[in-house]
N, C-alpha and C. Protein backbone atom coordinates (compact mmCIF):
# COMPACT_ATOMS: atom_id res chain seq x y z
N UNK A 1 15.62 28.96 -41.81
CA UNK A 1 15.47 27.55 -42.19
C UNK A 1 14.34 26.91 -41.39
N UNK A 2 13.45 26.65 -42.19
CA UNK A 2 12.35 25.64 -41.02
C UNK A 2 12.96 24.19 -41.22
N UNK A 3 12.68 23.93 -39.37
CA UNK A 3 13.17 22.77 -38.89
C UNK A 3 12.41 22.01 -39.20
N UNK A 4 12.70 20.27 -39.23
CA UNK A 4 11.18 19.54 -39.07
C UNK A 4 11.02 19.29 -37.79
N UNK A 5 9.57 19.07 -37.60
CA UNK A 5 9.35 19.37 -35.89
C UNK A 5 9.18 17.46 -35.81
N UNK A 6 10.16 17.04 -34.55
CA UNK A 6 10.57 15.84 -34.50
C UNK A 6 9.94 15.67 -33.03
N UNK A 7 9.50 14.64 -32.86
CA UNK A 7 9.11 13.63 -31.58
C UNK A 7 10.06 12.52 -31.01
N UNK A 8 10.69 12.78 -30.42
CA UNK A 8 11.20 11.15 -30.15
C UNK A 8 10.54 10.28 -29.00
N UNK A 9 10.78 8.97 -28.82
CA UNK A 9 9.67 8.02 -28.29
C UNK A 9 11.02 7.72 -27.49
N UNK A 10 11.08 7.48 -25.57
CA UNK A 10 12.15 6.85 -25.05
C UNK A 10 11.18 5.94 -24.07
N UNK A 11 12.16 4.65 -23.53
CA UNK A 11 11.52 4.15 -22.06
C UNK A 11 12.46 4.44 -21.14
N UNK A 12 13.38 4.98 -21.16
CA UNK A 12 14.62 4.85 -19.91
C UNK A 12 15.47 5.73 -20.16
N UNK A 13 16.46 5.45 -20.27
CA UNK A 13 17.56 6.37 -19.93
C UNK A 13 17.87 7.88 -20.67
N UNK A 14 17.70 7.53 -21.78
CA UNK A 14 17.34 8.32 -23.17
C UNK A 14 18.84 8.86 -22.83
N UNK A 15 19.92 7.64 -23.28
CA UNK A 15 21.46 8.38 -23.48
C UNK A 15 21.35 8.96 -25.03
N UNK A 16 20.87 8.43 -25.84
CA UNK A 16 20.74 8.38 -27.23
C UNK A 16 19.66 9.69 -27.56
N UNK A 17 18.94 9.73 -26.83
CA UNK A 17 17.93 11.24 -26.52
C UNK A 17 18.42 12.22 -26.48
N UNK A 18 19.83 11.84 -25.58
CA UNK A 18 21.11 13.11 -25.43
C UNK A 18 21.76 13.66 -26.55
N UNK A 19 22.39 12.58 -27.22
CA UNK A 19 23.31 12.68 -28.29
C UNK A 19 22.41 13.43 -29.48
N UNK A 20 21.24 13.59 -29.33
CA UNK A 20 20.29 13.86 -30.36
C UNK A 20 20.03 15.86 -29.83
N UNK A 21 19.77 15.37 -28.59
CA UNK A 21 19.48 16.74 -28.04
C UNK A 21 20.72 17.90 -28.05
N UNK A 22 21.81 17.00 -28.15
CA UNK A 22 23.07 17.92 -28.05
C UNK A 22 22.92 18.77 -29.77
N UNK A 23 23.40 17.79 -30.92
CA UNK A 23 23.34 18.08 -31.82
C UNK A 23 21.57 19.22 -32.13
N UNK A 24 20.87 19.04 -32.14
CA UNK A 24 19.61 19.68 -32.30
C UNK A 24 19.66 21.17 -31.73
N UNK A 25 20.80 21.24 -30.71
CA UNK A 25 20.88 22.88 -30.03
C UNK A 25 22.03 23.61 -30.87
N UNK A 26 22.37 22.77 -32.00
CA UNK A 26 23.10 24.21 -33.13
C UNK A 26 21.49 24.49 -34.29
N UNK A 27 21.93 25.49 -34.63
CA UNK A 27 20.77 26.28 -34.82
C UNK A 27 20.88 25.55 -36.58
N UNK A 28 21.71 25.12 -37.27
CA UNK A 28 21.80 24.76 -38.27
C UNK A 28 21.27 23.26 -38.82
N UNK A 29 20.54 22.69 -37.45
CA UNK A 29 20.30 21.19 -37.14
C UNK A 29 18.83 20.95 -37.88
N UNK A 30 18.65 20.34 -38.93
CA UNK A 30 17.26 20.47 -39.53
C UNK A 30 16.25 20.00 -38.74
N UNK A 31 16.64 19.33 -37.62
CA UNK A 31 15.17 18.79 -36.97
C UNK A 31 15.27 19.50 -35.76
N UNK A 32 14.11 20.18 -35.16
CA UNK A 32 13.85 20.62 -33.78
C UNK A 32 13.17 19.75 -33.30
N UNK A 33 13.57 19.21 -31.66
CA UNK A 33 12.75 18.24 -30.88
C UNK A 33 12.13 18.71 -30.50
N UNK A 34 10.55 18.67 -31.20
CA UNK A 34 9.62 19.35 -30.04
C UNK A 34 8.75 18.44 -29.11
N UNK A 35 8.84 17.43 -29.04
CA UNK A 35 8.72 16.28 -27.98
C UNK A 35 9.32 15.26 -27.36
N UNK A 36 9.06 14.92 -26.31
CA UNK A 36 9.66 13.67 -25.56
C UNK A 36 8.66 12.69 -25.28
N UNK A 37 8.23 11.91 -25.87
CA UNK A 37 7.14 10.83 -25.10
C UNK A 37 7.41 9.65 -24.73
N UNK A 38 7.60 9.16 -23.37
CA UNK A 38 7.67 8.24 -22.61
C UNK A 38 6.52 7.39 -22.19
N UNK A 39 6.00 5.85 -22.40
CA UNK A 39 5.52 5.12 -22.14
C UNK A 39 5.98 4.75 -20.51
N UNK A 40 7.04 5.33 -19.84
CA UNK A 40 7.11 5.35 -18.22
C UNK A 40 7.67 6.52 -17.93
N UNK A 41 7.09 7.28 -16.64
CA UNK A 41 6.67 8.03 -15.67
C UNK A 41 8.46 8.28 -15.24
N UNK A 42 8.90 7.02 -15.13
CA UNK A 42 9.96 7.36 -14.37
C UNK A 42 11.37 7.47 -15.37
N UNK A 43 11.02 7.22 -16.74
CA UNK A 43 11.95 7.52 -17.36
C UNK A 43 13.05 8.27 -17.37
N UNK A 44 14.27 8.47 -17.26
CA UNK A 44 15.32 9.33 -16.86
C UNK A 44 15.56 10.68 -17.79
N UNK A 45 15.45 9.86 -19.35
CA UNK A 45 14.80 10.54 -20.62
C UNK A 45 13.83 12.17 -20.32
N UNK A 46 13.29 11.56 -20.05
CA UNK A 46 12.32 12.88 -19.19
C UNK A 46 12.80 14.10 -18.94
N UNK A 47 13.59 13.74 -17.71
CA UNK A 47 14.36 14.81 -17.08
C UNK A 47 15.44 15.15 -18.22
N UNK A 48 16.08 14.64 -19.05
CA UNK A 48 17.44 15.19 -20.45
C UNK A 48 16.31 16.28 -20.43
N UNK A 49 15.12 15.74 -21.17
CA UNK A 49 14.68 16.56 -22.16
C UNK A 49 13.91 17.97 -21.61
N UNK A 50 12.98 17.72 -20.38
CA UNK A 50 13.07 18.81 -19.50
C UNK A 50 14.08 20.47 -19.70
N UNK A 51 15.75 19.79 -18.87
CA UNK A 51 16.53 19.99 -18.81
C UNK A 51 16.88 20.94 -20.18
N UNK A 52 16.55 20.50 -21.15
CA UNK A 52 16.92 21.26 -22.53
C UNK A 52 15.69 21.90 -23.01
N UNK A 53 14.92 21.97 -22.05
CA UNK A 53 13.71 22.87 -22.83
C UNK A 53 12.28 22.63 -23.62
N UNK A 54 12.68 20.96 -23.79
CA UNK A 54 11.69 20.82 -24.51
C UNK A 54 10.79 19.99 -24.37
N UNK A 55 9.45 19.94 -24.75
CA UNK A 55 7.61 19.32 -24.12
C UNK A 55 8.08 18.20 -23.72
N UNK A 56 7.68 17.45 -23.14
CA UNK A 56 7.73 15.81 -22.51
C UNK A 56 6.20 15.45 -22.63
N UNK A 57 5.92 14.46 -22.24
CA UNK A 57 4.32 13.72 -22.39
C UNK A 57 4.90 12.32 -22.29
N UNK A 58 3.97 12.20 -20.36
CA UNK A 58 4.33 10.06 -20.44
C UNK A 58 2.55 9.68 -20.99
N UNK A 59 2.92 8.41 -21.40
CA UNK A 59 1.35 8.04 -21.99
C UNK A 59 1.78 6.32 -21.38
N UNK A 60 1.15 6.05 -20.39
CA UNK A 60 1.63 4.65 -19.72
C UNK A 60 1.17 3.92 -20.70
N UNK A 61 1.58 2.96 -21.01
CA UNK A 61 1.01 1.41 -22.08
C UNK A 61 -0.28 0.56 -21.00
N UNK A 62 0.13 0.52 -19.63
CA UNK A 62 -0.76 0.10 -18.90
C UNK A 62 -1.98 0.52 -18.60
N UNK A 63 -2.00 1.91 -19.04
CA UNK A 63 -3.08 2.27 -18.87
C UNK A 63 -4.28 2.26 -19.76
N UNK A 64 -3.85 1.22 -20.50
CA UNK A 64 -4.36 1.04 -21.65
C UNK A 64 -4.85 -0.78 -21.98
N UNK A 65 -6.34 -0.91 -22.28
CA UNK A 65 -6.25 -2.73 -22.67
C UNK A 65 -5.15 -3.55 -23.49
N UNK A 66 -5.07 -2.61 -24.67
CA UNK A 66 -4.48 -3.41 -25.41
C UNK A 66 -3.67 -2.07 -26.41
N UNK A 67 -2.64 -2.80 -26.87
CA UNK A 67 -1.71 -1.96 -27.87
C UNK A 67 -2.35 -0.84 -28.81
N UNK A 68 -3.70 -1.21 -29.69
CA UNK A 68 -4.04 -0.91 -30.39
C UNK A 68 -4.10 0.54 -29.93
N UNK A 69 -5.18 0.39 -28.78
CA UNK A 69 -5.95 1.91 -27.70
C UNK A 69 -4.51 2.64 -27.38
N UNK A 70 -3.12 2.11 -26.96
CA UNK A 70 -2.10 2.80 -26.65
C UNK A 70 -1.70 3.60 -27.78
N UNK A 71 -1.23 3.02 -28.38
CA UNK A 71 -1.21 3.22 -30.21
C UNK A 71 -1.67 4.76 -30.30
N UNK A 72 -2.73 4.39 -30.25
CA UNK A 72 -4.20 5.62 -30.80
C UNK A 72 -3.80 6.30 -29.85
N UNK A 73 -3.47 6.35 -28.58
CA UNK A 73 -3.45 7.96 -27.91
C UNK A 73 -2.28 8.64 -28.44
N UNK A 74 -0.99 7.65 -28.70
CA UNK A 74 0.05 8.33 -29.01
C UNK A 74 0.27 9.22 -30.36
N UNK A 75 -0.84 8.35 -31.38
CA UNK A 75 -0.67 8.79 -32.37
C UNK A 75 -1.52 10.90 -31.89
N UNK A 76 -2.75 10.25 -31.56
CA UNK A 76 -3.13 11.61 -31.36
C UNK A 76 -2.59 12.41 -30.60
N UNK A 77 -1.28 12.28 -29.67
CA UNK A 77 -0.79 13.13 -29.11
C UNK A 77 0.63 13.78 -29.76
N UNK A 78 1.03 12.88 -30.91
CA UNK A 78 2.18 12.92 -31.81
C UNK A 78 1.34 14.19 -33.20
N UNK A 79 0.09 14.20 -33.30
CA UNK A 79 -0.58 14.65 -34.37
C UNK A 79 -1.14 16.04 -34.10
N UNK A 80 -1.44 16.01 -32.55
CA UNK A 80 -1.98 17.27 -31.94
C UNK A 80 -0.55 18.09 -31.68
N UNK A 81 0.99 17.80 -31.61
CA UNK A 81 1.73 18.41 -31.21
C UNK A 81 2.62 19.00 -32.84
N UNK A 82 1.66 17.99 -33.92
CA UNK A 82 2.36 18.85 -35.05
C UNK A 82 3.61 18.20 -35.58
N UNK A 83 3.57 16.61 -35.16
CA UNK A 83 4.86 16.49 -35.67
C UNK A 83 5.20 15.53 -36.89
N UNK A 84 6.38 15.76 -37.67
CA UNK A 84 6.72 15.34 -38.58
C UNK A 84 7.67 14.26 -39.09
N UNK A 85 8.22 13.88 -38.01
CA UNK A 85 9.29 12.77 -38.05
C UNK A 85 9.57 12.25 -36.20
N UNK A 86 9.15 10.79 -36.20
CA UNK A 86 9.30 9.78 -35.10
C UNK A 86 10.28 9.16 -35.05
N UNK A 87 10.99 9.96 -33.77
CA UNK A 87 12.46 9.02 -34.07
C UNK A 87 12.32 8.21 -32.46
N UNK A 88 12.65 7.03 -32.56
CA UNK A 88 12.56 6.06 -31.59
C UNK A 88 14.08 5.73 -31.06
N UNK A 89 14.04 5.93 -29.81
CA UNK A 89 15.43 5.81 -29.01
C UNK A 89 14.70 5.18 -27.69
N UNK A 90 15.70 3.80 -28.05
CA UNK A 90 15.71 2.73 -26.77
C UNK A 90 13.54 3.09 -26.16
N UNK A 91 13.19 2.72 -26.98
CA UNK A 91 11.39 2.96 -27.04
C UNK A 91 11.02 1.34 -26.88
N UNK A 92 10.28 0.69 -25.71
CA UNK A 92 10.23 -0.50 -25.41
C UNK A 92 9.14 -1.10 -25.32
N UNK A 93 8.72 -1.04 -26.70
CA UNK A 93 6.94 -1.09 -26.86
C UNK A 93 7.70 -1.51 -28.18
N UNK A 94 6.94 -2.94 -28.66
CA UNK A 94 6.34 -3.29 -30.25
C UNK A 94 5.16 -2.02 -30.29
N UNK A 95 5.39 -1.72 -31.48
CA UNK A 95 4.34 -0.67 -32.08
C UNK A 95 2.93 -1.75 -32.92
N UNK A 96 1.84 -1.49 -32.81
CA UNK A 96 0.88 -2.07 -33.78
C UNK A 96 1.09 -1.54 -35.13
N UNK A 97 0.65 -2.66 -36.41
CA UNK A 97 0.90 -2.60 -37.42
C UNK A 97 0.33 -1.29 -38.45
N UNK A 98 -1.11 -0.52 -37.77
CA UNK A 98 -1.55 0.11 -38.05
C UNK A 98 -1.05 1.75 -37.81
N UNK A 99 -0.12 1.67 -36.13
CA UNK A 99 0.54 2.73 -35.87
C UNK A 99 1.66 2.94 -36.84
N UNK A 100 2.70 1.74 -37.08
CA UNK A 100 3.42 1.84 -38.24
C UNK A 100 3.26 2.27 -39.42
N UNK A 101 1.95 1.76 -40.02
CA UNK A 101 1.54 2.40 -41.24
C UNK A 101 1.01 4.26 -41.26
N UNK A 102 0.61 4.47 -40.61
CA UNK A 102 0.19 5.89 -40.36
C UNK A 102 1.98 7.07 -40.45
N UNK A 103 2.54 6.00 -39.77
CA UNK A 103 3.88 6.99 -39.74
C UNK A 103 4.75 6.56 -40.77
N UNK A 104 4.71 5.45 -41.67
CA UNK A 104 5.26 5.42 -42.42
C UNK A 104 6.43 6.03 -43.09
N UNK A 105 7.37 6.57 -43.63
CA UNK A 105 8.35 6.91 -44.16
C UNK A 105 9.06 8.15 -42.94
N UNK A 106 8.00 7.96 -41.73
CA UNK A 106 8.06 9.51 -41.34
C UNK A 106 8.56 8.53 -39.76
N UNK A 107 8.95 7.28 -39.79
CA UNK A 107 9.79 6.95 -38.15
C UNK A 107 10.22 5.94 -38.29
N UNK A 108 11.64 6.16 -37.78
CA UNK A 108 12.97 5.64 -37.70
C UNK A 108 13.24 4.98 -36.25
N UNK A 109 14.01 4.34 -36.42
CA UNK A 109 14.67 3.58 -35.24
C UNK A 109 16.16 2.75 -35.16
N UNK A 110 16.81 3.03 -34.02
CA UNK A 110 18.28 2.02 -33.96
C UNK A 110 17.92 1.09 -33.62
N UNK A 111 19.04 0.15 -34.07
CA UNK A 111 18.80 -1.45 -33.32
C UNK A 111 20.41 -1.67 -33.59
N UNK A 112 21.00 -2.17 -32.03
CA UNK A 112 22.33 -2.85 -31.85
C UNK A 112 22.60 -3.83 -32.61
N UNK A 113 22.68 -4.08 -34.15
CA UNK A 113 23.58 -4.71 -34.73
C UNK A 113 23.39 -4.29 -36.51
N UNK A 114 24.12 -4.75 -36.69
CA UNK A 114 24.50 -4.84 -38.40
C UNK A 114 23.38 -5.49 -38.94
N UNK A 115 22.27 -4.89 -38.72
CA UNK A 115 20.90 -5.08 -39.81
C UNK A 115 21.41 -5.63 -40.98
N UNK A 116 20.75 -6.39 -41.77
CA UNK A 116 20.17 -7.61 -41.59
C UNK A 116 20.21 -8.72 -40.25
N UNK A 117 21.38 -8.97 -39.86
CA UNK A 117 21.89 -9.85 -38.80
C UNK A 117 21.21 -9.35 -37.54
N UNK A 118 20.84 -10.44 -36.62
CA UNK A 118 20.54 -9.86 -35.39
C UNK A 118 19.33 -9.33 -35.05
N UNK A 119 18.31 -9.51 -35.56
CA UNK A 119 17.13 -8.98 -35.17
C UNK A 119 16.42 -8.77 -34.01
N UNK A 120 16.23 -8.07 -33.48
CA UNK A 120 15.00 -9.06 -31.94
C UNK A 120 16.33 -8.24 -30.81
N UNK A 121 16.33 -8.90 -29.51
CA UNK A 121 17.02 -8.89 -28.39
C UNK A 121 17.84 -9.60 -28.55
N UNK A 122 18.85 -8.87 -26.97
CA UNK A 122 20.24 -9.85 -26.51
C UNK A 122 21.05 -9.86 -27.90
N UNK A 123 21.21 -8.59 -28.64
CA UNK A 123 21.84 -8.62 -29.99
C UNK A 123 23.48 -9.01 -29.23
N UNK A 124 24.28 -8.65 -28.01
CA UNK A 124 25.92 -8.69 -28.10
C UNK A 124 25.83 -10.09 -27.23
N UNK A 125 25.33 -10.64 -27.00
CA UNK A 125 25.43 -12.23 -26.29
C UNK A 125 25.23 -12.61 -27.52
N UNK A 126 24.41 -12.66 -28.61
CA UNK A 126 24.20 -13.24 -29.60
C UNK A 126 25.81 -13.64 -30.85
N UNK A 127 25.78 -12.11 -30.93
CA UNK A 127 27.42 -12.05 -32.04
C UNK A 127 28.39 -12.97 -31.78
N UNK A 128 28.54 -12.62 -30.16
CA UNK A 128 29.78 -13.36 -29.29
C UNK A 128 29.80 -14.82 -29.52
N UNK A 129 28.42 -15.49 -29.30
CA UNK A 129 28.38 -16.82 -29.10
C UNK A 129 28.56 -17.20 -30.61
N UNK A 130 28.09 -16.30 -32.09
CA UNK A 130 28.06 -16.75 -33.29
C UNK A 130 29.40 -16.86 -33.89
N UNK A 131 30.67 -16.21 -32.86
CA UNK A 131 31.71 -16.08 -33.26
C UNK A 131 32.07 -15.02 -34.33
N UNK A 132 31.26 -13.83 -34.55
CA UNK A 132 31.28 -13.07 -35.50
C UNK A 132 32.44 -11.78 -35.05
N UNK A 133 32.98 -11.25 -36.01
CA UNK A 133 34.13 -10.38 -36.22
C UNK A 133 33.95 -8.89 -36.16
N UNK A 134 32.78 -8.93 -36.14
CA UNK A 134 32.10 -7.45 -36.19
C UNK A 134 30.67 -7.46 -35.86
N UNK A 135 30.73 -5.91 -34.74
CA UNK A 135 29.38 -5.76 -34.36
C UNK A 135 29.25 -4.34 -35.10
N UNK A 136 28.08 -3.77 -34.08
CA UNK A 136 27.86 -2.52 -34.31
C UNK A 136 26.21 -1.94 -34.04
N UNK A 137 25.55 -1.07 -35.41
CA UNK A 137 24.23 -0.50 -35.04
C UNK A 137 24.42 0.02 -35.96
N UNK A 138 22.79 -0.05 -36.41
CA UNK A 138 21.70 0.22 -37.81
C UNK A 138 20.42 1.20 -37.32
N UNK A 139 20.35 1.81 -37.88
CA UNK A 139 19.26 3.05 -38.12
C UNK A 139 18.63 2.56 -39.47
N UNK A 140 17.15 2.41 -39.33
CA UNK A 140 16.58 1.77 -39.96
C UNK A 140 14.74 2.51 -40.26
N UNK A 141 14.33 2.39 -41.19
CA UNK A 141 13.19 3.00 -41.05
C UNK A 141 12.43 1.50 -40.79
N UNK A 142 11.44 2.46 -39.97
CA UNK A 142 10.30 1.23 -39.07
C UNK A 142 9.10 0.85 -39.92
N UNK A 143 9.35 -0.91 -40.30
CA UNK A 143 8.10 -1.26 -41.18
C UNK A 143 7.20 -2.09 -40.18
N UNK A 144 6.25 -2.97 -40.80
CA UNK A 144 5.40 -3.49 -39.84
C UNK A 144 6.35 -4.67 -39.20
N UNK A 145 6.84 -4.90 -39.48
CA UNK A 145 8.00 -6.86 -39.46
C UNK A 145 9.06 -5.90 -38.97
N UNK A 146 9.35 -6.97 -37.60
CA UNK A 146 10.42 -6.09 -36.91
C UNK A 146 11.94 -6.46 -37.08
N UNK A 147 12.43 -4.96 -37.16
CA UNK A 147 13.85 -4.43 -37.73
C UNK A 147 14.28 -4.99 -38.93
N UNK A 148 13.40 -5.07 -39.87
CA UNK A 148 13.15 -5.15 -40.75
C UNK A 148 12.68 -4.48 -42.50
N UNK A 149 12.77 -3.11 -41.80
CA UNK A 149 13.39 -2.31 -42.68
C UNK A 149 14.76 -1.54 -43.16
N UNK A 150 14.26 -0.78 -44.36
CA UNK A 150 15.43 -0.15 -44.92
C UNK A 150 16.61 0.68 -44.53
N UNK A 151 17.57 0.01 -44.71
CA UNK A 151 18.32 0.96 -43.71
C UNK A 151 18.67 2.33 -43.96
N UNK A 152 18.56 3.35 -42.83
CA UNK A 152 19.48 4.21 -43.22
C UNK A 152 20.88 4.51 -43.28
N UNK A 153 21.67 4.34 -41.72
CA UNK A 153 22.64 4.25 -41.74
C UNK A 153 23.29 3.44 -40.73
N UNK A 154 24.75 2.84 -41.13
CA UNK A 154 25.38 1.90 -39.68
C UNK A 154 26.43 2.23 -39.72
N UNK A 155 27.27 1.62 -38.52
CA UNK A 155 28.54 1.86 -37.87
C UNK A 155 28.58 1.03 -37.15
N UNK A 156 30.00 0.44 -37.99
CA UNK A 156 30.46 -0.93 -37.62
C UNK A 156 31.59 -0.77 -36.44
N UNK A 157 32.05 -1.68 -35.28
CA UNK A 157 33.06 -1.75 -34.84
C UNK A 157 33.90 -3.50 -35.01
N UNK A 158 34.74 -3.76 -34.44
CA UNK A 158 35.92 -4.87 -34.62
C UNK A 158 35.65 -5.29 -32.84
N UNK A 159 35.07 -6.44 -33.01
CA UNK A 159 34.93 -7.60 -31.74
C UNK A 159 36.90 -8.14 -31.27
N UNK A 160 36.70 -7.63 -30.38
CA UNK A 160 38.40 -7.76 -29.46
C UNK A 160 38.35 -8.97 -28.73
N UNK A 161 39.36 -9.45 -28.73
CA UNK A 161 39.19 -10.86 -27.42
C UNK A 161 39.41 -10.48 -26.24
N UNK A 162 38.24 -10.88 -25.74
CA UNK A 162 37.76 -10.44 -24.44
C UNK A 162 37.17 -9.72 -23.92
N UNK A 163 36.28 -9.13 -25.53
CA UNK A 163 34.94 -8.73 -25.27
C UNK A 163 33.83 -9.61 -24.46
N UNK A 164 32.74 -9.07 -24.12
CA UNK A 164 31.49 -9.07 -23.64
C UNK A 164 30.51 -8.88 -23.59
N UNK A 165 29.49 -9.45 -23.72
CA UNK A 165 28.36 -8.73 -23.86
C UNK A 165 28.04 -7.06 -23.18
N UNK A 166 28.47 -7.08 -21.87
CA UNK A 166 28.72 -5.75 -21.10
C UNK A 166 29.73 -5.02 -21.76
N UNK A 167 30.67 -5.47 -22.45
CA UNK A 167 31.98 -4.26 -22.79
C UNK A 167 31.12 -4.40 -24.46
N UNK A 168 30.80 -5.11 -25.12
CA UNK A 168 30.49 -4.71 -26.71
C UNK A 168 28.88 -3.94 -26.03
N UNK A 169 28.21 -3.95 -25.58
CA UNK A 169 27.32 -3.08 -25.37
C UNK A 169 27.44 -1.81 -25.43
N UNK A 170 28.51 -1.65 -24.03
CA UNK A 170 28.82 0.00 -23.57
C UNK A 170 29.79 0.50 -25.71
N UNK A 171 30.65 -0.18 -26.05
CA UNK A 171 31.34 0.10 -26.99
C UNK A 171 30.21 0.34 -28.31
N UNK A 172 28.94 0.02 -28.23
CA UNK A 172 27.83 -0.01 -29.54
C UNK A 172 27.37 1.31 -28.96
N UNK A 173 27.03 1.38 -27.84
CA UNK A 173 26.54 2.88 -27.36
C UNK A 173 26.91 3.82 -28.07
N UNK A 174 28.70 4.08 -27.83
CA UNK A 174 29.06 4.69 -28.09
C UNK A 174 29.29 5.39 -29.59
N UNK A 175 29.24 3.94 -30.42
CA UNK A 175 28.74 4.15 -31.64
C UNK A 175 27.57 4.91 -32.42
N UNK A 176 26.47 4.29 -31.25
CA UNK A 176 24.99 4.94 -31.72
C UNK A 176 24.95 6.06 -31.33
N UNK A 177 25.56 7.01 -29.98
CA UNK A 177 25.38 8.55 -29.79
C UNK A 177 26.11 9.06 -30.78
N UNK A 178 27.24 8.06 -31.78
CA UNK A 178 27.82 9.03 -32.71
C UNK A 178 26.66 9.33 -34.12
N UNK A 179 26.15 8.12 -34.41
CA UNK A 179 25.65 7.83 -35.54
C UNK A 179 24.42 8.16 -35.65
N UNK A 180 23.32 8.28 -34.67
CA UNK A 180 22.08 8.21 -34.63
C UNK A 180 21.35 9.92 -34.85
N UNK A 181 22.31 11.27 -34.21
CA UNK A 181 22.49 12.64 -34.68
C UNK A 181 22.43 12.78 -35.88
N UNK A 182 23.49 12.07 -36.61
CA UNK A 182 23.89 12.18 -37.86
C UNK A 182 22.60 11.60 -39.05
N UNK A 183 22.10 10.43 -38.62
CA UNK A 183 21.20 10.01 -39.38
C UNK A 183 19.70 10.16 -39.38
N UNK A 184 19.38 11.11 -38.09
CA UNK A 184 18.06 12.52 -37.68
C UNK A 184 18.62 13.32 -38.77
N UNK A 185 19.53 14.07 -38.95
CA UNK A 185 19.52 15.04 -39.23
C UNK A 185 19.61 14.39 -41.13
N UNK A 186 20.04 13.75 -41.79
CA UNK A 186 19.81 13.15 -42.78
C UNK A 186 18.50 12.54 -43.29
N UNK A 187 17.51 12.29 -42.30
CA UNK A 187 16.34 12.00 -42.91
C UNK A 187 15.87 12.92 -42.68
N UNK A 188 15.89 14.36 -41.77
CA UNK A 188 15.21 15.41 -41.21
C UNK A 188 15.68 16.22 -42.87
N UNK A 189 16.42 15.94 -43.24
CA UNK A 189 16.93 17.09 -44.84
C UNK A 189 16.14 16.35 -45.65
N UNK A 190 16.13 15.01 -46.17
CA UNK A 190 14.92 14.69 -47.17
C UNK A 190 13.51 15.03 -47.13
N UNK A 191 13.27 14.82 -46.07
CA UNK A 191 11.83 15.49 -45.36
C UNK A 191 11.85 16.97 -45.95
N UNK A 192 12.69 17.81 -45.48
CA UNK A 192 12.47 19.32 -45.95
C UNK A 192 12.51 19.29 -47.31
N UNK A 193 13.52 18.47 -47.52
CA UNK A 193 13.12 18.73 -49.58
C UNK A 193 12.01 18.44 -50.23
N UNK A 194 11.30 17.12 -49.19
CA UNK A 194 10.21 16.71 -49.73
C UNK A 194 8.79 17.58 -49.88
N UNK A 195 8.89 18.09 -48.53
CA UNK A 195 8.00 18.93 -48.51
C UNK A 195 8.37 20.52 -49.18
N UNK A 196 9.65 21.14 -49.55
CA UNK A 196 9.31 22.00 -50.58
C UNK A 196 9.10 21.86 -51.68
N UNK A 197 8.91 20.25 -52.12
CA UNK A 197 8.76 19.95 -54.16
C UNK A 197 7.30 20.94 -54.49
């Protein structure tokens, strides 16, 4: 079975890097990670992916004038490594509109809440204060207008009294290491079909 050869983009912790990396080491997993690229040095992300074998590459944002020039190295370092699907986990960079378009149908991203709702930051202080009944996290393909595309897939949970922004956080986590495997490996199978038509 050829895999699609996948990149993911982290700034930190890359728990969600994990949940991806776990699933990706059964041999039946359509996407192989063959990169890690970090916009910081000290990313923790790093070391997961190390750890499991596979390329890393930091590309600082600072080292760079402006987005556009950052943009452009990544793309050429995403293009020189061959890859076919950008999956973005906890990645803390707005992307330029032009990097978006180039990857088009081909990179995805989570965002902590029930897409449409919630766009932007501070998504579980937000719910709480709106009085809403349900949170969760959306996997979404990345258009130019942010979190603002199509979704792929979500997973909802039930807001408890006496939640928190800190306790519905850690509880969305847990959601997204379930959901975010599942929905790589679902756009990683359209991809292969696409490319055998």
């Amino acid at each position: 079975m050829r895999r699609v050869k996948t990149a993911v983009l982290i700034s930190g912790n890359g728990s969600n890097l994990q949940a991806i990396l776990d699933a990706a080491s059964a041999a039946d997993y359509p996407a192989e990670i063959s990169l890690v690229l970090s916009n910081r040095a000290d990313a923790f992300g790093l070391t997961r992916a190390k750890k499991a074998g596979v390329a890393t590459l930091t590309i600082a944002h600072g080292d760079f004038p402006d987005r556009e020039q950052f943009d452009r190295a990544m793309d050429a370092a995403l293009r020189a490594a061959e890859i076919e699907l950008v999956v973005m986990a906890g990645f803390m960079r707005i992307l330029s509109d032009t990097f978006v378009q180039q990857w088009q149908g081909r990179l995805i991203n989570i965002h902590p809440s029930l897409l449409p709702a919630y766009k932007g930051l501070n998504t579980h202080a937000r719910v709480l204060e709106a009085g809403e009944r349900e949170h969760g996290c959306s996997v979404h393909w990345v258009i130019p207008e942010l979190d603002a595309g199509e979704l792929i897939a979500q997973a909802t949970l039930t807001i408890m009294t006496g939640d928190t922004a800190e306790t519905l956080q850690r509880r969305v986590h847990a959601l997204e290491h379930a959901l975010y495997p599942q929905a790589v490996k679902q756009v990683a199978t359209q991809l292969q079909s696409t490319a055998t038509k």
